[in-house]
Protein backbone atom coordinates (compact mmCIF):
# COMPACT_ATOMS: atom_id res chain seq x y z
CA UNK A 1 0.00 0.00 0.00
CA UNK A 2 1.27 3.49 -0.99
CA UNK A 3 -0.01 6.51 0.78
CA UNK A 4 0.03 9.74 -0.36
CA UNK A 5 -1.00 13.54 0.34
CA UNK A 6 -4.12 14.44 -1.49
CA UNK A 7 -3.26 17.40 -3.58
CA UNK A 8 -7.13 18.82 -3.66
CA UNK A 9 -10.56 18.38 -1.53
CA UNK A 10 -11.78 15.96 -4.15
CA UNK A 11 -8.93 13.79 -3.97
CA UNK A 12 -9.12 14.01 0.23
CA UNK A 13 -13.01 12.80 0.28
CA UNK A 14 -12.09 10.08 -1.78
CA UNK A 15 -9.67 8.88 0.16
CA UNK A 16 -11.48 8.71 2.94
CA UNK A 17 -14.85 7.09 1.45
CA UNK A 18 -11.93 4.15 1.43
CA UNK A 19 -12.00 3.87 4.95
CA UNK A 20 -14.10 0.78 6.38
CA UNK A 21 -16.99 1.65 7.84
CA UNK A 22 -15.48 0.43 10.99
CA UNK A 23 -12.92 2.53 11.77
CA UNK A 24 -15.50 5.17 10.93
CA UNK A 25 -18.32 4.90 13.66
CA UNK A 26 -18.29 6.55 16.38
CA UNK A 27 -18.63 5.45 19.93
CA UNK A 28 -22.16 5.93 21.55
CA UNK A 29 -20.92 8.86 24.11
CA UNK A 30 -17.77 9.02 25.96
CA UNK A 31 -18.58 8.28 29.91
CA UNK A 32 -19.00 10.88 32.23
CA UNK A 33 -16.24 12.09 34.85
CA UNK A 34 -16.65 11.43 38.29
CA UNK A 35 -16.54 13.98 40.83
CA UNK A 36 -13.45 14.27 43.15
CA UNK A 37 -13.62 14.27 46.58
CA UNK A 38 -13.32 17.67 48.41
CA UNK A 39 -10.08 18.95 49.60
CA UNK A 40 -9.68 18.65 53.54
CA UNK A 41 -7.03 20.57 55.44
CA UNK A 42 -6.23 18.50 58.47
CA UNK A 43 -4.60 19.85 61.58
CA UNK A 44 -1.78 16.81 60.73
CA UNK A 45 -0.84 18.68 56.97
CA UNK A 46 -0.91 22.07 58.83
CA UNK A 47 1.43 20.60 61.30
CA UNK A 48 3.62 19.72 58.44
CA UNK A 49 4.12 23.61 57.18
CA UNK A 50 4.05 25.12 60.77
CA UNK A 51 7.40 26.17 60.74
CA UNK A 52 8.18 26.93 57.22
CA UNK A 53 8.71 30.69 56.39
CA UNK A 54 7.73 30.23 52.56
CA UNK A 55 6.99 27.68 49.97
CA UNK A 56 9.83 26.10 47.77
């Protein structure tokens, strides 16, 4: 097989009527994201900054 670049629209949607019906469905819908659980600042991860002056 020997691919090429199509040199005009025409030649571009012909190509691609080649490709099998397949490849060229599309999945029913992607799933939905789940939610994250909420940030919580313990007393334990404040304890761990206490005594730092600034971030690095």
């Amino acid at each position: 097989m020997h691919i090429t670049e199509a040199d005009s629209i025409d030649e571009l949607i012909a190509d691609c009527a080649h490709i099998p019906q397949s490849v060229r469905e599309s999945s029913p819908h992607a799933p939905l994201p789940r939610l994250a659980p909420a940030w919580e600042v313990t007393e334990g991860l404040q304890a761990q900054v206490a005594d730092l002056d600034e971030y690095v």
